[in-house]
Every structure is written in structure tokens, then in C-alpha cells.
Protein backbone atom coordinates (compact mmCIF):
# COMPACT_ATOMS: atom_id res chain seq x y z
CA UNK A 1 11.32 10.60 -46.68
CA UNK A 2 9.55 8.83 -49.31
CA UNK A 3 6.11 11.20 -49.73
CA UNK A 4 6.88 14.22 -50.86
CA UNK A 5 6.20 17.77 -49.09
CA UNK A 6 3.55 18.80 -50.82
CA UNK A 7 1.39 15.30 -49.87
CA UNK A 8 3.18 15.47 -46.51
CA UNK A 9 1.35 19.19 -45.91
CA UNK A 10 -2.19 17.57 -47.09
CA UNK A 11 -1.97 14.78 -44.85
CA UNK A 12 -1.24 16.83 -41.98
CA UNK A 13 -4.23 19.33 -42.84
CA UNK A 14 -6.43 15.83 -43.10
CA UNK A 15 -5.36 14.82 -39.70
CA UNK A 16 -5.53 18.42 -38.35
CA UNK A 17 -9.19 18.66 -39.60
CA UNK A 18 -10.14 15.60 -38.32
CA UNK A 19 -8.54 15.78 -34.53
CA UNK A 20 -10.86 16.26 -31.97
CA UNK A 21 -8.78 18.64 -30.36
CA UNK A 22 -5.54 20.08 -30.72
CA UNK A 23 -2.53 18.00 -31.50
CA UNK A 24 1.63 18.18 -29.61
CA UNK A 25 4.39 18.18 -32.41
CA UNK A 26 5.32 14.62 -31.46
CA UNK A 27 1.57 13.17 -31.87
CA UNK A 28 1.28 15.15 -35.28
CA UNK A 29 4.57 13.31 -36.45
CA UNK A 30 3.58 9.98 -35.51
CA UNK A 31 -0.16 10.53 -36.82
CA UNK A 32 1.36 11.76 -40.17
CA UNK A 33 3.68 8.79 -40.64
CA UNK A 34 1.09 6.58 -39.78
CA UNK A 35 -1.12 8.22 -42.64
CA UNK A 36 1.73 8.17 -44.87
CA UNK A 37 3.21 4.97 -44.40
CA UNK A 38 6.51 6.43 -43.59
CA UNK A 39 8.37 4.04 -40.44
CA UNK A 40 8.59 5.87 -37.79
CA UNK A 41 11.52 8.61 -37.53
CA UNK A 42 11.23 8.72 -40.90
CA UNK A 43 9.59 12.76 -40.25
CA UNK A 44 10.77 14.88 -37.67
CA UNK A 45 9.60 17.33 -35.90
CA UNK A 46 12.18 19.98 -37.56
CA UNK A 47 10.77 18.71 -40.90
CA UNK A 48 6.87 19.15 -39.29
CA UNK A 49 7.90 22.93 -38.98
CA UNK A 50 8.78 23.29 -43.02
CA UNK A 51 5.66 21.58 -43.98
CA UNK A 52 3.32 23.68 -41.98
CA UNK A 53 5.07 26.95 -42.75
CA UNK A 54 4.25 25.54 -46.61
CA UNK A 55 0.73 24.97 -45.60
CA UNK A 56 0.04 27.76 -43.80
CA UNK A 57 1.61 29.64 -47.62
CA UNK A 58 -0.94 27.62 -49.49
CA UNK A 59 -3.99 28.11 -47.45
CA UNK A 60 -2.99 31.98 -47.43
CA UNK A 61 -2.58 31.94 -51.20
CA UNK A 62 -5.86 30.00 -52.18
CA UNK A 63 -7.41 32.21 -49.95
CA UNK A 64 -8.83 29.43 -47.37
CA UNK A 65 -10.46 30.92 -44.20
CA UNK A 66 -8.48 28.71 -41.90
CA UNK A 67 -4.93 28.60 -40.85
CA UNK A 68 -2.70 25.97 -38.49
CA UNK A 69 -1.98 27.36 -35.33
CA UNK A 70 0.37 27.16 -32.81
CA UNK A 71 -1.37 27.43 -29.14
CA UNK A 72 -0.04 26.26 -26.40
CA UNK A 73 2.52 23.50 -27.48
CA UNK A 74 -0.10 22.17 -29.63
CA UNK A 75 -1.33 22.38 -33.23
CA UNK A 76 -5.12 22.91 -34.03
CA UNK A 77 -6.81 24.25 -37.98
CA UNK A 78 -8.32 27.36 -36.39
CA UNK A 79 -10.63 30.16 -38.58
CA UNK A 80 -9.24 33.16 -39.97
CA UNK A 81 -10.11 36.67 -38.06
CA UNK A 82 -12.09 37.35 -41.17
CA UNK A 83 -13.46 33.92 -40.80
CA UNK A 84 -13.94 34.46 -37.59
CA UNK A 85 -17.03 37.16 -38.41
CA UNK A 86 -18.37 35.44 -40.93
CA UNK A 87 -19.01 32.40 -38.12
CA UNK A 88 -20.09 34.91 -35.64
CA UNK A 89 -22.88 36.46 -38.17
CA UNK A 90 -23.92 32.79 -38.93
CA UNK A 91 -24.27 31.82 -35.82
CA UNK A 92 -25.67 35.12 -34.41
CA UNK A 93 -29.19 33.43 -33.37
CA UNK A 94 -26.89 30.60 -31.37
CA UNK A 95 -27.95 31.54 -27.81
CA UNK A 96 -24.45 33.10 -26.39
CA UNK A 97 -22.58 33.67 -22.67
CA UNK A 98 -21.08 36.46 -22.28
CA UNK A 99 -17.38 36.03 -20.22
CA UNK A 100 -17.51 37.71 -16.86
CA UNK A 101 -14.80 39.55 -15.52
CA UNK A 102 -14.20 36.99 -13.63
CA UNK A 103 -13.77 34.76 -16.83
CA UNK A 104 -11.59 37.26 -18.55
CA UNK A 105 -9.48 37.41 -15.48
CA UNK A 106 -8.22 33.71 -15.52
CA UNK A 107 -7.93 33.79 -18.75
CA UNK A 108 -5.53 36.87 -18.78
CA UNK A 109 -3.80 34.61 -15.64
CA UNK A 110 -3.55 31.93 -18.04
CA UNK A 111 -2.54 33.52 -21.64
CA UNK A 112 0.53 34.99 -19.80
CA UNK A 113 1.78 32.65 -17.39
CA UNK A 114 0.48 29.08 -19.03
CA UNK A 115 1.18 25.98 -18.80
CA UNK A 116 -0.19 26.64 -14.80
CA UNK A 117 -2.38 25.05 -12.60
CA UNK A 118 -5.60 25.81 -11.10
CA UNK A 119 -4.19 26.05 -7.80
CA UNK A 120 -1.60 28.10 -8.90
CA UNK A 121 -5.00 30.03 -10.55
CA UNK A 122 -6.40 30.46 -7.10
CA UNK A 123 -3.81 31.89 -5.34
CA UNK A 124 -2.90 34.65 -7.94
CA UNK A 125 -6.52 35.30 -7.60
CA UNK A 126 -7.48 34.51 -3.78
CA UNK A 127 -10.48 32.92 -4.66
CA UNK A 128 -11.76 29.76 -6.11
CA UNK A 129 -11.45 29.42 -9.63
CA UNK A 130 -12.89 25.91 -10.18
CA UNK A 131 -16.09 27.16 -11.55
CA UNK A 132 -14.60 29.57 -14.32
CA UNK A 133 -11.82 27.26 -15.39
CA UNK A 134 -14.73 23.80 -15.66
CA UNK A 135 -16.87 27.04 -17.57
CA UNK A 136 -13.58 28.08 -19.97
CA UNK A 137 -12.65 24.68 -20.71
CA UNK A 138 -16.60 23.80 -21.91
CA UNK A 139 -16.12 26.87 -24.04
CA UNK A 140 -13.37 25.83 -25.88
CA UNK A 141 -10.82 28.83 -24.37
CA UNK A 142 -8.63 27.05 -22.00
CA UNK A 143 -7.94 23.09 -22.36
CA UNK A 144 -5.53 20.87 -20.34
CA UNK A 145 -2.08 20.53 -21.43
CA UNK A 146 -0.27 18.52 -19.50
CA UNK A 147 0.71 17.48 -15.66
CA UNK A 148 2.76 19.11 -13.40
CA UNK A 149 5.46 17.45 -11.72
CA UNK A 150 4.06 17.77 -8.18
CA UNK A 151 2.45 15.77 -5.76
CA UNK A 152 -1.48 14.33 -7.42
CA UNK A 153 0.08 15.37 -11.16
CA UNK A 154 -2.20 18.09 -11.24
CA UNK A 155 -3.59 19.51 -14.57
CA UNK A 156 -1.77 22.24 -16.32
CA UNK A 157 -4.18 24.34 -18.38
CA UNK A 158 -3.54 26.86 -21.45
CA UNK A 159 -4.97 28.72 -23.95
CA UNK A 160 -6.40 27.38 -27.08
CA UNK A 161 -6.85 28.26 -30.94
CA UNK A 162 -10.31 29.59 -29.73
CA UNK A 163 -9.11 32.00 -27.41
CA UNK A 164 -7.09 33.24 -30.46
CA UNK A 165 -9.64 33.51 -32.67
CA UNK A 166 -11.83 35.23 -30.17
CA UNK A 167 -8.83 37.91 -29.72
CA UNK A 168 -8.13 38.07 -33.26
CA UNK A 169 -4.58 36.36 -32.80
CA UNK A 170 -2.69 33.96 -34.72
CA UNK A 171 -0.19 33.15 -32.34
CA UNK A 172 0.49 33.58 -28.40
CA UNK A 173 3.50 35.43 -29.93
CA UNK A 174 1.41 38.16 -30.41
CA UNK A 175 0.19 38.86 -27.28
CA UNK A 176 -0.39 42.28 -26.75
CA UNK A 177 0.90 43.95 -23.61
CA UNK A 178 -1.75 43.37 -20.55
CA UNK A 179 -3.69 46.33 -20.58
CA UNK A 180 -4.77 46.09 -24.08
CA UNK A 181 -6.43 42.45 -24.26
CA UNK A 182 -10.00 43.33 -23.10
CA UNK A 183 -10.14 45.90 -25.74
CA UNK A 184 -9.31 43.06 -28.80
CA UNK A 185 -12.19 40.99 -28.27
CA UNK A 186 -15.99 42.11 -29.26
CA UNK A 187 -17.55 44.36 -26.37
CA UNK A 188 -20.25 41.65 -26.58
CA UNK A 189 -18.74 39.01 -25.32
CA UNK A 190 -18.44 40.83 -21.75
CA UNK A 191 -20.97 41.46 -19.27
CA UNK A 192 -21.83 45.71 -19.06
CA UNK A 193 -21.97 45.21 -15.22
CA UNK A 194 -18.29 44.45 -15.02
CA UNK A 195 -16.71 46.73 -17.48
CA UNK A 196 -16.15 49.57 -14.47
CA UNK A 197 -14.31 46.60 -12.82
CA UNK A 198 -12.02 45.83 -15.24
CA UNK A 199 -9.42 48.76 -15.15
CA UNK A 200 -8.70 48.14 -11.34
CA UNK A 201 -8.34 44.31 -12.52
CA UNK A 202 -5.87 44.57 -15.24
CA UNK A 203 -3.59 46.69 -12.54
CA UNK A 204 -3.19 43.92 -10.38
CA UNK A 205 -3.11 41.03 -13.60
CA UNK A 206 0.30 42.92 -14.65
CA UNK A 207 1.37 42.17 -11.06
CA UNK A 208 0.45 38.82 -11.61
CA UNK A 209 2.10 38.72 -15.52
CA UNK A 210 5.63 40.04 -13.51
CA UNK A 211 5.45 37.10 -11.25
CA UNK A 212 8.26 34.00 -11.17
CA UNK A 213 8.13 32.07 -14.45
CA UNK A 214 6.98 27.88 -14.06
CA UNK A 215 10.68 26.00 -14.75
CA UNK A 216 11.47 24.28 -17.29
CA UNK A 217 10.55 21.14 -16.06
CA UNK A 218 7.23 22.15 -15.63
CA UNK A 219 7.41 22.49 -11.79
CA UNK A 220 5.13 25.54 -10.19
CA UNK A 221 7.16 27.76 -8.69
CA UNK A 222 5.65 29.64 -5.16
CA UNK A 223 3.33 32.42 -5.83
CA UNK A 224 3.62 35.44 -3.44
């Protein structure tokens, strides 16, 4: 490679800042050879791991209140938890939706079984989910994230470096077993009327979380 790491790590926080949403490994590469006038498979992948794990060391030590994160196969500049509040106070006059249970239920279906499909949504649930998902995407919690390999291609969706933030994660690595996800996020951001609900929910989401894995080729497998 002819630019060095260290102006290989600030044109890939450039690019990150300025993507209008969240970036695969492959796009990152080719955007940062592009910006760096390297030919192309001149910067790997492999090597895009070592430059954000740099990056990620740098914004830490200069104290910056944002981080790159990994979220579901892609790469996004997402706030700090400590970040996070200072937004939140900021913004605190911002008119606000709470997440309904039936909100925090997909996304619990998605964080643990994503990449999946709505359909595959609506039959773990046995209801429509069309609504919530369209209402979680607008949000900036779930986004799509590929196709599936079925008949009509239908969208996969995950989770995103907002729903991190908003659980105080830094990576889906660090998901926290089931029954401890609605107590990460601010009580605010649910509705009061469905807290009794959510007990009885989170039961039958870790039957759901036990269910087949997708394959590796991205097929859905048959829910039960």
C-alpha cells in the first residue's frame, strides 16, 4: 500500500462520517481506495480490520465521543454511551415515540436471529409486522441488509448502530442474554401500558432466540 495507516484510518473516518448509512467491508475498501488513490486490491479487507482497530485506539485515546461500529455486517461512526446522554439531554424538547411492546418485540426477533425477513418476522410472531418494521426502519433501529435467496428476493433486515446506542452496546457481540434487554434501554423509551406485558413476552422471545439458525447462504430456514 502506498498511504500509510495512519492516513488510511482518517480516510476511512471521512468516508464513515460522511455515508448516509452504514457501510459492508467490501464498499468501505473500495470507497477508501478510491479516496486514496490506491488501485483497487491494493487494501483488503484483512488490512480494513487493523486500521479500524487503530482508529477505534485513537478516538478512545483523544477522548472523541464516537466510535466505528460493527452492526450487522456493516460499518457505521456511532456515539459513545456517554455520548449517547449528552444527545438525549440536547435533544430532550425533540418531540419523542416511545417503542411499544410490540416494537421491542421485533426488535428482540431481530437482534437475535438477523439477517431475517419480515415474513419470517410474522410467523415467529403470528401477526403482521409490516407496520412496526416500516416504524423501526424510519427510526433508525432496524435497516435492510440484504436479499434472501428465495422466491421475490425478499428484504433481510437487522439491527443498526442506533439500536446499539439506544441499548448502550458497542457490538452485537455483546448481547446480553434475552431476558435482560428491556432492562438496558431508558424506561422512557417504552410505553407504561405494556410493561405488565413484557415478562410473558420475553418467555416466548427465548423460544423464538432457540429456533433453527438462517444458513449460510442466507436461505430462511422453516419456522415452527
Amino acid at each position: 500500500m502506498e498511504a500509510t495507516e495512519g492516513t488510511l484510518s482518517r480516510v476511512v473516518e471521512a468516508i464513515l462520517f460522511a455515508a448516509e448509512e452504514p457501510l459492508s467491508p467490501s464498499e468501505l475498501v473500495l470507497r477508501t481506495c478510491a479516496a486514496a488513490g490506491l488501485p483497487a486490491g491494493a487494501f483488503r479487507e484483512e488490512e480494513l480490520l487493523e486500521v479500524i482497530d487503530k482508529l477505534n485506539a485513537e478516538l478512545q485515546a483523544t477522548g472523541r465521543p464516537y466510535r466505528v461500529v460493527h452492526s450487522a455486517g456493516r460499518y457505521v461512526l456511532a456515539a459513545t454511551p456517554e455520548a449517547a446522554q449528552w444527545l438525549e439531554r440536547a435533544f430532550a424538547g425533540k418531540a419523542r415515540r416511545r417503542l411499544s411492546q410490540a416494537a421491542l418485540e421485533v426488535l428482540a426477533i431481530v437482534a437475535y436471529r438477523q439477517p431475517i425477513t419480515r415474513a419470517e418476522i410474522d410467523t415467529i410472531r403470528g401477526v403482521s409486522s409490516a407496520e412496526v418494521v416500516q416504524s423501526l426502519v424510519e427510526r433508525g433501529l432496524l435497516a435492510v441488509v440484504g436479499r434472501a435467496a428465495a422466491p421475490g428476493r425478499p428484504a433481510l433486515y437487522g439491527t443498526t448502530a442506533q439500536f446499539l446506542t439506544l441499548f448502550g452496546l458497542t457490538s452485537l457481540e455483546e448481547l446480553p442474554p434475552l431476558e435482560e434487554l428491556e432492562h438496558m434501554a431508558s424506561p422512557e423509551l417504552f410505553e407504561p401500558a405494556h410493561q405488565e406485558l413484557l415478562d410473558a413476552q420475553l418467555h416466548q422471545l427465548r423460544l423464538f432466540s432457540r429456533a433453527p439458525e438462517r444458513t449460510a447462504s442466507g436461505d430462511a430456514s422453516e419456522e415452527a
